[in-house]
PDB file of N, CA and C in Angstrom:
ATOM      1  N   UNK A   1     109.802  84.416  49.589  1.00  0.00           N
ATOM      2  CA  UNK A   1     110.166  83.391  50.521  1.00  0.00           C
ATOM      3  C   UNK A   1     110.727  84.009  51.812  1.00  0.00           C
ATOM      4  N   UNK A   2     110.973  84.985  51.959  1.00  0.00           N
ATOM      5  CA  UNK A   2     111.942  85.807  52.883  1.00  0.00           C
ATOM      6  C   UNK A   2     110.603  86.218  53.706  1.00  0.00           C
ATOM      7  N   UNK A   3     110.260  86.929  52.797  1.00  0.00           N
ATOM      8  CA  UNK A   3     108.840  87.624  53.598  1.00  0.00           C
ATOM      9  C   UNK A   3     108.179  86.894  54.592  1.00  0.00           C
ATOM     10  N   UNK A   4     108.024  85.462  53.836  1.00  0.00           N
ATOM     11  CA  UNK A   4     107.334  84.572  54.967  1.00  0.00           C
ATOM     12  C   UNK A   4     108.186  84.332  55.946  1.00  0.00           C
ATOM     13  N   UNK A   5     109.202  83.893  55.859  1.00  0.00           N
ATOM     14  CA  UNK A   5     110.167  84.143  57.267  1.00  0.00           C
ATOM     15  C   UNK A   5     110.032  85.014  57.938  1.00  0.00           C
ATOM     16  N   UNK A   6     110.024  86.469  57.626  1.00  0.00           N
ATOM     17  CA  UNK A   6     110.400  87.837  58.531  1.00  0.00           C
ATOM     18  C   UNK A   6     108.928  88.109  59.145  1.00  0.00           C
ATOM     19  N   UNK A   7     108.182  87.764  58.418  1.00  0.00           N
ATOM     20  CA  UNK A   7     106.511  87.922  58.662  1.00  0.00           C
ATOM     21  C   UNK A   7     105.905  87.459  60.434  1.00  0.00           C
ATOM     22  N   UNK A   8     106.343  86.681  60.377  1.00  0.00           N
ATOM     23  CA  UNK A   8     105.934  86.094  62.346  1.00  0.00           C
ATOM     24  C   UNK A   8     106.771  86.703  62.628  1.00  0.00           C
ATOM     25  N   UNK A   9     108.073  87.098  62.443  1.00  0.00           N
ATOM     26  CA  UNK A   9     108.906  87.709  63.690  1.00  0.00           C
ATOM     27  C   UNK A   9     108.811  88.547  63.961  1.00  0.00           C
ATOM     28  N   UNK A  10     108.185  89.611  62.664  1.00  0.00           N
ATOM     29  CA  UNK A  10     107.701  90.774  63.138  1.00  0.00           C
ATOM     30  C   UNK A  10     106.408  90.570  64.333  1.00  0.00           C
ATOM     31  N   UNK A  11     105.327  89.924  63.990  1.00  0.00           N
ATOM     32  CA  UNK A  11     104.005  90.124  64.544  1.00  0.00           C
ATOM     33  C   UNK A  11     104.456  89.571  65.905  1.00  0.00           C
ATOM     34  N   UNK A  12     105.362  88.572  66.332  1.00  0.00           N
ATOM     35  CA  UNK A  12     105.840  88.346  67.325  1.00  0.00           C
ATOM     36  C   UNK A  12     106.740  89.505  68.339  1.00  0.00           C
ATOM     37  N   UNK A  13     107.324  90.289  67.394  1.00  0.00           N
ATOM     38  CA  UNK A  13     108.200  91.265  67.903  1.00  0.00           C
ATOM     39  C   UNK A  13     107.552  92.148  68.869  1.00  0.00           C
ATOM     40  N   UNK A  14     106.168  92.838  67.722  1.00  0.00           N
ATOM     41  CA  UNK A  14     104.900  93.697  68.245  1.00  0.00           C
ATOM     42  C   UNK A  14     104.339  93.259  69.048  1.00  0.00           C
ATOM     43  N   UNK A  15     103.903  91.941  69.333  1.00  0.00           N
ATOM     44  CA  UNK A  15     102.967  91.217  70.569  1.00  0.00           C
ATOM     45  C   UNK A  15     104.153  91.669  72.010  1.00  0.00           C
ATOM     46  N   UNK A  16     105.569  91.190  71.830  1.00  0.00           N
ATOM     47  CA  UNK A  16     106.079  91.423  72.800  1.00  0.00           C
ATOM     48  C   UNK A  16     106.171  92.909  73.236  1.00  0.00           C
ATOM     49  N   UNK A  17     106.569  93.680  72.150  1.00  0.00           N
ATOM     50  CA  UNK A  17     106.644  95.373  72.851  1.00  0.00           C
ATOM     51  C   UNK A  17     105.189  96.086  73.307  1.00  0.00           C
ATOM     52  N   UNK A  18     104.297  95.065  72.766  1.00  0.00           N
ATOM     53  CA  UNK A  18     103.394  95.836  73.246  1.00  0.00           C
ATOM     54  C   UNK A  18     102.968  95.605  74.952  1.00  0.00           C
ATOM     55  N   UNK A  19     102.935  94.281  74.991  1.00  0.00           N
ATOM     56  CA  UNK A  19     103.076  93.628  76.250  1.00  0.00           C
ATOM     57  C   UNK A  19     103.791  94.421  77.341  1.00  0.00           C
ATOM     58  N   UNK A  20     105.504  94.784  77.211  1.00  0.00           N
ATOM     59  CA  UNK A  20     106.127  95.330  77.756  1.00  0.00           C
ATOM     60  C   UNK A  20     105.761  96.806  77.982  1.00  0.00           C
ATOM     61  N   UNK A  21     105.336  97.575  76.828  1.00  0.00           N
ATOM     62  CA  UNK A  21     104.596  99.090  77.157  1.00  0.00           C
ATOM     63  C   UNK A  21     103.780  98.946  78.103  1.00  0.00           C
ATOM     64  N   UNK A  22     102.768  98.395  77.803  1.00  0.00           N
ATOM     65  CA  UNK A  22     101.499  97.664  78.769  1.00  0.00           C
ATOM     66  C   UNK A  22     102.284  97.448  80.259  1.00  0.00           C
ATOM     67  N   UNK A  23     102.800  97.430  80.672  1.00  0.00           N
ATOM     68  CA  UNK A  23     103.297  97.034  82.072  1.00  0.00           C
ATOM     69  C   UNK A  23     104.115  97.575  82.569  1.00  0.00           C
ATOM     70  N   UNK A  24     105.340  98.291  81.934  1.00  0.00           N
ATOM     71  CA  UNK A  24     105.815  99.534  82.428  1.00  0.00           C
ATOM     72  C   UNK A  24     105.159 101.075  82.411  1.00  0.00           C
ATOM     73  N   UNK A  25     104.011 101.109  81.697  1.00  0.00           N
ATOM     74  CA  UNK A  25     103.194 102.045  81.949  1.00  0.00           C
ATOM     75  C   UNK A  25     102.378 102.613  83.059  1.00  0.00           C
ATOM     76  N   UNK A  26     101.854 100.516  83.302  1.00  0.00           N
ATOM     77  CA  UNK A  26     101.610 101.005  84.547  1.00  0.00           C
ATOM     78  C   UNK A  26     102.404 101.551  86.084  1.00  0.00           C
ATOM     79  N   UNK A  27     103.393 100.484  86.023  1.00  0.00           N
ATOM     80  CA  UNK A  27     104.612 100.753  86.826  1.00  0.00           C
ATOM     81  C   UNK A  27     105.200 102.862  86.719  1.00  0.00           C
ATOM     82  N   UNK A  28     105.456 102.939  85.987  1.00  0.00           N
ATOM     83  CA  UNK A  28     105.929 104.682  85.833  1.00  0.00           C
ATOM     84  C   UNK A  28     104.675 105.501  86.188  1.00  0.00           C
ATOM     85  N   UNK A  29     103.381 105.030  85.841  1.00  0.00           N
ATOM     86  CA  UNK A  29     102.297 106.114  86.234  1.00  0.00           C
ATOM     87  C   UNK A  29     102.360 106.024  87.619  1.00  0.00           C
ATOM     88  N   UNK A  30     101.697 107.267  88.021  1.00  0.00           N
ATOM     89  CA  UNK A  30     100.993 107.569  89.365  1.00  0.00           C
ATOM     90  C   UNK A  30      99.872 107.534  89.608  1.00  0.00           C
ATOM     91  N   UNK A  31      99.484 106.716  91.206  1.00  0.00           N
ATOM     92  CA  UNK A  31      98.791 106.000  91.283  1.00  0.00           C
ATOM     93  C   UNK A  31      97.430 107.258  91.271  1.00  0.00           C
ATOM     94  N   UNK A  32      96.394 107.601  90.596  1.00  0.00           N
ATOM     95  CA  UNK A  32      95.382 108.495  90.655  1.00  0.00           C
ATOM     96  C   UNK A  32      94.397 107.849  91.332  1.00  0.00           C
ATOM     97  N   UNK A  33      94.058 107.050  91.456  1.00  0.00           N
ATOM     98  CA  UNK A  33      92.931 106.233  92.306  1.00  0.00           C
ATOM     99  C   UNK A  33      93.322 106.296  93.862  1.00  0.00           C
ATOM    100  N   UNK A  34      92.562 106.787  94.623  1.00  0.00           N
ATOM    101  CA  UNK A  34      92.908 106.849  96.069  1.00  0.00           C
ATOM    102  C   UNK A  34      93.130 105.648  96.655  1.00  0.00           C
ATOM    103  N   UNK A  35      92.368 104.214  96.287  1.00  0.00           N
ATOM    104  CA  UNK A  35      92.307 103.395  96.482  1.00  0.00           C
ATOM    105  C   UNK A  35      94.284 102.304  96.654  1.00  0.00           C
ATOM    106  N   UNK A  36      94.506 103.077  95.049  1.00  0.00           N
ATOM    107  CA  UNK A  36      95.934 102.744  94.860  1.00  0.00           C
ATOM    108  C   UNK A  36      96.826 103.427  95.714  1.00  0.00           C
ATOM    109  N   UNK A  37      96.560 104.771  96.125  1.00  0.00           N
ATOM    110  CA  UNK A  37      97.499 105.121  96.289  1.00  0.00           C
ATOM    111  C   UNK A  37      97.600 104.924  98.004  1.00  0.00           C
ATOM    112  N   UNK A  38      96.236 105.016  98.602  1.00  0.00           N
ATOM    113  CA  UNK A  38      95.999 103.989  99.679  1.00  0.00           C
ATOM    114  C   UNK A  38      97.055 103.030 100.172  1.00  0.00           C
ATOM    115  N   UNK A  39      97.029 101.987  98.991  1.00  0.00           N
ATOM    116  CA  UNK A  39      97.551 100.929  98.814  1.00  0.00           C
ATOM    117  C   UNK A  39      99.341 100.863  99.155  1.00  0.00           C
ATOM    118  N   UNK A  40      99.819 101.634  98.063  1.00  0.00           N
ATOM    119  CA  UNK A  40     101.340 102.304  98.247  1.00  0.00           C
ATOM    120  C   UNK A  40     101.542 102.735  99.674  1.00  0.00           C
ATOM    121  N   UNK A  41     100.874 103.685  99.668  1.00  0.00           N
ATOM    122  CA  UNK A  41     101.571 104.347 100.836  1.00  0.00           C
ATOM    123  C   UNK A  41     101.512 103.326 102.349  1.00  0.00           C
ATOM    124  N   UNK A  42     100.536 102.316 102.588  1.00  0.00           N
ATOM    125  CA  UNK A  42     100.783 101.134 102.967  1.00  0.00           C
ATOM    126  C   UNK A  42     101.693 100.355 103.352  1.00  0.00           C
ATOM    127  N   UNK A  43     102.400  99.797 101.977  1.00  0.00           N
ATOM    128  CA  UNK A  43     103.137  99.297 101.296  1.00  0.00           C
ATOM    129  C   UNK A  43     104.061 100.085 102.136  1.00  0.00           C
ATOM    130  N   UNK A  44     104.190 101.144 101.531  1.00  0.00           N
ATOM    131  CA  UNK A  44     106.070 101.711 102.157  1.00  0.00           C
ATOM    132  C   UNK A  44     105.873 102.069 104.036  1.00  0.00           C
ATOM    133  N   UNK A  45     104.982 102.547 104.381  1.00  0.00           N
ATOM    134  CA  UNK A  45     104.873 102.502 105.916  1.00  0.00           C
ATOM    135  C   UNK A  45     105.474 101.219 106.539  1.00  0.00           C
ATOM    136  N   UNK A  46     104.970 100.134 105.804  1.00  0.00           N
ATOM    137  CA  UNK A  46     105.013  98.492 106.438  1.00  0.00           C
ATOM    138  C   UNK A  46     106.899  98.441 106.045  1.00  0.00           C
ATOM    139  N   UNK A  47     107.218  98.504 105.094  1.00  0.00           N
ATOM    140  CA  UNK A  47     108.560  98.759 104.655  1.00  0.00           C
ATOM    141  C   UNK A  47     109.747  99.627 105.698  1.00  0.00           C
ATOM    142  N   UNK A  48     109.281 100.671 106.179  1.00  0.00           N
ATOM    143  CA  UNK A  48     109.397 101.465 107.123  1.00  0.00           C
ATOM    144  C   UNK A  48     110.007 100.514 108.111  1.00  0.00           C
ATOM    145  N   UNK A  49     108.330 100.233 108.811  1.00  0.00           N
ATOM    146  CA  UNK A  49     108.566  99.187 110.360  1.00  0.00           C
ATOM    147  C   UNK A  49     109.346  98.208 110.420  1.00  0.00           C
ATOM    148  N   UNK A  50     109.379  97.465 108.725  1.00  0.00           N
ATOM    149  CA  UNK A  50     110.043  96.218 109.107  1.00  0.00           C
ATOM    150  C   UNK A  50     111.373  96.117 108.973  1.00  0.00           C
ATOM    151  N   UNK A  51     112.083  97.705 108.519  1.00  0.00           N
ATOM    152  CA  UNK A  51     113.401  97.992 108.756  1.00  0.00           C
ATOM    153  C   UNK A  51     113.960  98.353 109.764  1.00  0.00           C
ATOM    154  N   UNK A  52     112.805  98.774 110.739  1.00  0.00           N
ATOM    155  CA  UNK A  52     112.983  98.971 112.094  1.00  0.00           C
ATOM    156  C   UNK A  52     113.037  98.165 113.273  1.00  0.00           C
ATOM    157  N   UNK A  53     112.171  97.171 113.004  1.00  0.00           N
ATOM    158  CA  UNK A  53     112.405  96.108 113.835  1.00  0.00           C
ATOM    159  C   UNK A  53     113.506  95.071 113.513  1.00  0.00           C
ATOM    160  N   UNK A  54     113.880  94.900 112.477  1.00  0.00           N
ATOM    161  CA  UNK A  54     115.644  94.521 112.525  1.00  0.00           C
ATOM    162  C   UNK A  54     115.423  92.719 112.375  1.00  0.00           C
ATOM    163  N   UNK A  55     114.241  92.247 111.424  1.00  0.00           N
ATOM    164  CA  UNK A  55     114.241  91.094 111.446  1.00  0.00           C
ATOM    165  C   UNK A  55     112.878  90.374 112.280  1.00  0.00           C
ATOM    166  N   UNK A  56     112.718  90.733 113.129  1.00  0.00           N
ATOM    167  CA  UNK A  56     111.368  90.564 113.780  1.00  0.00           C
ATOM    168  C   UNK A  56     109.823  90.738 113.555  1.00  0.00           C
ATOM    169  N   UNK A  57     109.369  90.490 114.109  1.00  0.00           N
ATOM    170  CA  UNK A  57     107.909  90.789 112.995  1.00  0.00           C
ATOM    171  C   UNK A  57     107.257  91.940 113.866  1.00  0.00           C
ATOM    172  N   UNK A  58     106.657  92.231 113.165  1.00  0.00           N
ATOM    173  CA  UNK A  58     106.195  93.965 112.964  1.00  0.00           C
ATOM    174  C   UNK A  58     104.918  94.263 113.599  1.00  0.00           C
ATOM    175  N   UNK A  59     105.126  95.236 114.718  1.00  0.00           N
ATOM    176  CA  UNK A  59     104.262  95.477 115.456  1.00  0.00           C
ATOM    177  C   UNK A  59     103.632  94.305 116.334  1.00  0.00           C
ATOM    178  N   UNK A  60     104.584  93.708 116.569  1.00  0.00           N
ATOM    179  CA  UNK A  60     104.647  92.475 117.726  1.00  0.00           C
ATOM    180  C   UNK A  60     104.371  92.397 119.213  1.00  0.00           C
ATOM    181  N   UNK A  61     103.107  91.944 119.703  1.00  0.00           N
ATOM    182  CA  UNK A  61     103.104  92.664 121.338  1.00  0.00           C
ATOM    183  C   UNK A  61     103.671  91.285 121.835  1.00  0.00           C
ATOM    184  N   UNK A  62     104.089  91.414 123.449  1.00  0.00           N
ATOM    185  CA  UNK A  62     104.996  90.196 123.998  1.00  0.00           C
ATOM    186  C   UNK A  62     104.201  89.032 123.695  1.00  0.00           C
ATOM    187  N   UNK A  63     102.789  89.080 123.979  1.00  0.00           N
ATOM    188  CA  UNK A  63     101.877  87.936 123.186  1.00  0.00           C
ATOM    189  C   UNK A  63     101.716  86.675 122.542  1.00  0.00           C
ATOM    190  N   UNK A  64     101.970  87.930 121.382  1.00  0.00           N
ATOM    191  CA  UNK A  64     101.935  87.248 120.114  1.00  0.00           C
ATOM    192  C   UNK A  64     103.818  86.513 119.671  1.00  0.00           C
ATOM    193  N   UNK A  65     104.665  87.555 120.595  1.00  0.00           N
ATOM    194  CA  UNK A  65     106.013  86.762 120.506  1.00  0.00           C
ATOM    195  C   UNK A  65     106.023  85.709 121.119  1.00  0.00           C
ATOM    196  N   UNK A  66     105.378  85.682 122.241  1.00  0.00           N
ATOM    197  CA  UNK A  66     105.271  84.318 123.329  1.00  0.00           C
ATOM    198  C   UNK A  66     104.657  83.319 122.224  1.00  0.00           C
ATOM    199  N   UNK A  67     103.757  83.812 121.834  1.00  0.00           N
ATOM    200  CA  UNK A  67     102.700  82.170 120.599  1.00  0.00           C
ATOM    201  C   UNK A  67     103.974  81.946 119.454  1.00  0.00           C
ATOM    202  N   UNK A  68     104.181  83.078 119.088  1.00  0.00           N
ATOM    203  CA  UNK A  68     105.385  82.086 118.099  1.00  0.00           C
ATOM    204  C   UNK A  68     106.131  81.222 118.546  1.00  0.00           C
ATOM    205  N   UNK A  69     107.084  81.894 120.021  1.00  0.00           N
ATOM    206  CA  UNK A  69     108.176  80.328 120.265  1.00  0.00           C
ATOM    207  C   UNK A  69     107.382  79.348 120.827  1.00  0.00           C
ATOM    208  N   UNK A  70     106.391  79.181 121.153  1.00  0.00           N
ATOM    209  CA  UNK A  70     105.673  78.326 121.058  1.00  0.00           C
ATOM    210  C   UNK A  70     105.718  77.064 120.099  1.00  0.00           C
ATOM    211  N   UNK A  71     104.787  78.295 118.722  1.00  0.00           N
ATOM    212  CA  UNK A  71     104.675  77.083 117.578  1.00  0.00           C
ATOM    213  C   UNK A  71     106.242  76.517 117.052  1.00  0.00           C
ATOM    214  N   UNK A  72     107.358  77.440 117.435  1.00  0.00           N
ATOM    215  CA  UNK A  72     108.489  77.178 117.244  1.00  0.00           C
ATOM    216  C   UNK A  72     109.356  76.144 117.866  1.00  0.00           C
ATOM    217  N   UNK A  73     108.621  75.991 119.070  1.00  0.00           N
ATOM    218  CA  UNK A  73     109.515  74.749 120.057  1.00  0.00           C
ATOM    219  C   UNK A  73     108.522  73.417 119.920  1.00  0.00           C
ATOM    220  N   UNK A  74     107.076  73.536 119.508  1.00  0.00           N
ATOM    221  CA  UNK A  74     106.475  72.847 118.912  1.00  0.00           C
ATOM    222  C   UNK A  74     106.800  71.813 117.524  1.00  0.00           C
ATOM    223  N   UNK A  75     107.343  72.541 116.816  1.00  0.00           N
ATOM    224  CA  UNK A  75     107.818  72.327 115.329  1.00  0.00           C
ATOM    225  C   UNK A  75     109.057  71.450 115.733  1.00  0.00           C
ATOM    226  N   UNK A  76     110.196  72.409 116.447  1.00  0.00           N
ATOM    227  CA  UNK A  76     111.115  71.668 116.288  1.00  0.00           C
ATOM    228  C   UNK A  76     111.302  70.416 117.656  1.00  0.00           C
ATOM    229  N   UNK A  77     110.405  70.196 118.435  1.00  0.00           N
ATOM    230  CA  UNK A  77     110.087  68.996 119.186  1.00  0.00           C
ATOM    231  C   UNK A  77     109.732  67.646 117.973  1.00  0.00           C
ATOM    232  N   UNK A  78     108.740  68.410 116.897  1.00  0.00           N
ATOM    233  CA  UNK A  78     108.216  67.042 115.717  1.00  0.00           C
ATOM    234  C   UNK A  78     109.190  66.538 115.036  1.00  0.00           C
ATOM    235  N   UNK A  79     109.983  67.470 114.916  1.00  0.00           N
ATOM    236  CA  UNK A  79     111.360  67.066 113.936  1.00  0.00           C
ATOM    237  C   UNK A  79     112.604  66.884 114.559  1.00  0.00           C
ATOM    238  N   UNK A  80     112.334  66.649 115.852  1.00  0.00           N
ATOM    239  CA  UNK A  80     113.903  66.162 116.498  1.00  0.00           C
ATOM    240  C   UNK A  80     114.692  67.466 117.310  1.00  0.00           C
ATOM    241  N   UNK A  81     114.383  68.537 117.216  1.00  0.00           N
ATOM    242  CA  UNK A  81     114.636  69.379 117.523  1.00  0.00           C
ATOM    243  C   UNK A  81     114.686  69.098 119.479  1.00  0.00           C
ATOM    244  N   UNK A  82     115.390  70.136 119.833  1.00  0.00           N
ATOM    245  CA  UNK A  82     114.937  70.295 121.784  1.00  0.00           C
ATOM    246  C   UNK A  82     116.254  71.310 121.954  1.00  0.00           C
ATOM    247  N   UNK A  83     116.371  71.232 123.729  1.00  0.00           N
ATOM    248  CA  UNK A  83     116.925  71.747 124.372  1.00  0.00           C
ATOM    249  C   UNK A  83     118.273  71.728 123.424  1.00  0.00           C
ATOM    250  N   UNK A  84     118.902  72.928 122.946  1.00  0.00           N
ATOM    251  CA  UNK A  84     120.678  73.240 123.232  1.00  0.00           C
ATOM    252  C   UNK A  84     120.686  72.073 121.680  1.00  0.00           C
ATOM    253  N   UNK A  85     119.667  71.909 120.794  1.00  0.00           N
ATOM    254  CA  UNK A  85     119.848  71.397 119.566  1.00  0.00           C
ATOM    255  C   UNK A  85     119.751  72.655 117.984  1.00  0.00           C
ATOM    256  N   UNK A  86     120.797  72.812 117.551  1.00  0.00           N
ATOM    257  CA  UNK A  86     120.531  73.961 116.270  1.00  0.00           C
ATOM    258  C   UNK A  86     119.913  73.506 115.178  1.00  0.00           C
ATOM    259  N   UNK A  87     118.692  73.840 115.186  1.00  0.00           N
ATOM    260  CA  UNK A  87     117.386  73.858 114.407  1.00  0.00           C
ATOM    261  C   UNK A  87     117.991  74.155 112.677  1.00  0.00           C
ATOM    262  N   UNK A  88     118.847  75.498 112.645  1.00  0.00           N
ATOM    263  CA  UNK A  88     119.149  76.074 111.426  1.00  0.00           C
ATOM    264  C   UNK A  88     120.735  75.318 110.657  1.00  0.00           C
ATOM    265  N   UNK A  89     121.104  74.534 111.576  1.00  0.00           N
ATOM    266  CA  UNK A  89     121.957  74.210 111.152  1.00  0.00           C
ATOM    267  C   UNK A  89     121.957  73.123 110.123  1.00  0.00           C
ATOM    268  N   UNK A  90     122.571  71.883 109.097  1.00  0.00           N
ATOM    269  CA  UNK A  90     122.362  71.539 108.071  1.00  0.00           C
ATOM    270  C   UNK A  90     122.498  70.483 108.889  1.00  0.00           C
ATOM    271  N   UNK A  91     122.219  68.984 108.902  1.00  0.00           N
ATOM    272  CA  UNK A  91     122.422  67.869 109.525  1.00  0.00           C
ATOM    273  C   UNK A  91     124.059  67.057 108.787  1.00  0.00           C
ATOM    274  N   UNK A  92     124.256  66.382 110.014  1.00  0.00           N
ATOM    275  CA  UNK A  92     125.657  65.860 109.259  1.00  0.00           C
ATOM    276  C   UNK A  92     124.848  64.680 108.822  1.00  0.00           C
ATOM    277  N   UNK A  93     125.702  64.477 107.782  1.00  0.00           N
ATOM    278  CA  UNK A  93     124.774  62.991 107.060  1.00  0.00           C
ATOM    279  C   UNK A  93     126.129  61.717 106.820  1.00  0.00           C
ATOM    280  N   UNK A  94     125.980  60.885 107.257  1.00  0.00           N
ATOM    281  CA  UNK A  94     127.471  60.003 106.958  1.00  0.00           C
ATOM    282  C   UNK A  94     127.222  58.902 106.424  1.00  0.00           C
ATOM    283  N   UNK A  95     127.775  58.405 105.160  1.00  0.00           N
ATOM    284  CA  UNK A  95     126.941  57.379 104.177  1.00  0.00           C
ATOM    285  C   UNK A  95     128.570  56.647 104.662  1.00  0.00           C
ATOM    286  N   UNK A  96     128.113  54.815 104.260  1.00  0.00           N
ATOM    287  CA  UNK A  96     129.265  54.091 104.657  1.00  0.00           C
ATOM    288  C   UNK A  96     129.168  53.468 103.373  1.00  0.00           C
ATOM    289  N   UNK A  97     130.123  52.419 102.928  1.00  0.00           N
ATOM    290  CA  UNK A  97     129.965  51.940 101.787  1.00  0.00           C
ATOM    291  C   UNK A  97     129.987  50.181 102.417  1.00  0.00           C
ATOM    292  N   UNK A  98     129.058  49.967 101.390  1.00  0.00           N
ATOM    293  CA  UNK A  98     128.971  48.439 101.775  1.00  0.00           C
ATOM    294  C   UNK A  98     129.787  47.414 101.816  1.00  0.00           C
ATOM    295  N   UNK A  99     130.193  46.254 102.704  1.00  0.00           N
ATOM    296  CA  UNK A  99     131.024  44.955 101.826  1.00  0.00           C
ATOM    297  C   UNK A  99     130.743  44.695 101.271  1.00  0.00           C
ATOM    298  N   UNK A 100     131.647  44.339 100.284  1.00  0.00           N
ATOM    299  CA  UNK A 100     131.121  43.324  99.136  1.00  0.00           C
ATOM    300  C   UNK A 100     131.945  41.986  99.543  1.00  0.00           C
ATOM    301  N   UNK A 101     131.706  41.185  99.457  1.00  0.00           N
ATOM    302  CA  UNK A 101     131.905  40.036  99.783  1.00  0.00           C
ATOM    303  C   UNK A 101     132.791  39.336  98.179  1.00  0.00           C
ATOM    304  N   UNK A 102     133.822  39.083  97.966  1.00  0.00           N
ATOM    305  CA  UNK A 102     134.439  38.164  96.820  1.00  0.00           C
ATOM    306  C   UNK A 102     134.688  36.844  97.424  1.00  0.00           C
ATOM    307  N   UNK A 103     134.388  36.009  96.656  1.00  0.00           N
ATOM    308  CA  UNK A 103     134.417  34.525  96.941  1.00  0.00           C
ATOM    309  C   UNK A 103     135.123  34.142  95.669  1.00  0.00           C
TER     310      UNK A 103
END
């Protein structure tokens, strides 16, 4: 009777560690495919820039900064937004409570 109890938890146990080998394996190997490693070194270059630009987007010519505040003064024109209004800020919200009327 035991056996049948302990019996799935094992095969359950094994499904999970194997799972987990399976995926930190890949994670700890090195990438041998040029393709991957392509990929990485990518990856951390872009990582690089975007610690360098300090929040801004990466490899940005005046351009393409000009089209963002654009779509940005765009956006916040649809939603109420304008001149000398803070976009990021949380809205005040002020709920009143109703009369109730007793007769």
């Amino acid at each position: 009777m035991i056996v049948t109890r302990v019996l799935p938890e094992v095969r359950s146990l094994q499904t999970v560690l194997r799972r987990n080998y399976g995926v930190s394996a890949v994670l700890l190997k090195k990438a041998t495919d040029p393709i991957q490693q392509l990929f990485v070194d990518k990856i951390q270059e872009y990582s690089k820039k975007s610690k360098a630009a300090g929040g801004k987007l990466v490899d940005a010519t005046p351009d393409i900064e000009r089209q963002l505040q654009q779509e940005l003064d765009k956006v916040a024109r649809q939603y109420g937004g304008g001149a000398g209004v803070d976009m990021t800020k949380f809205p005040d919200l002020k709920f009143t409570d109703p009369k109730i009327e007793t007769s």
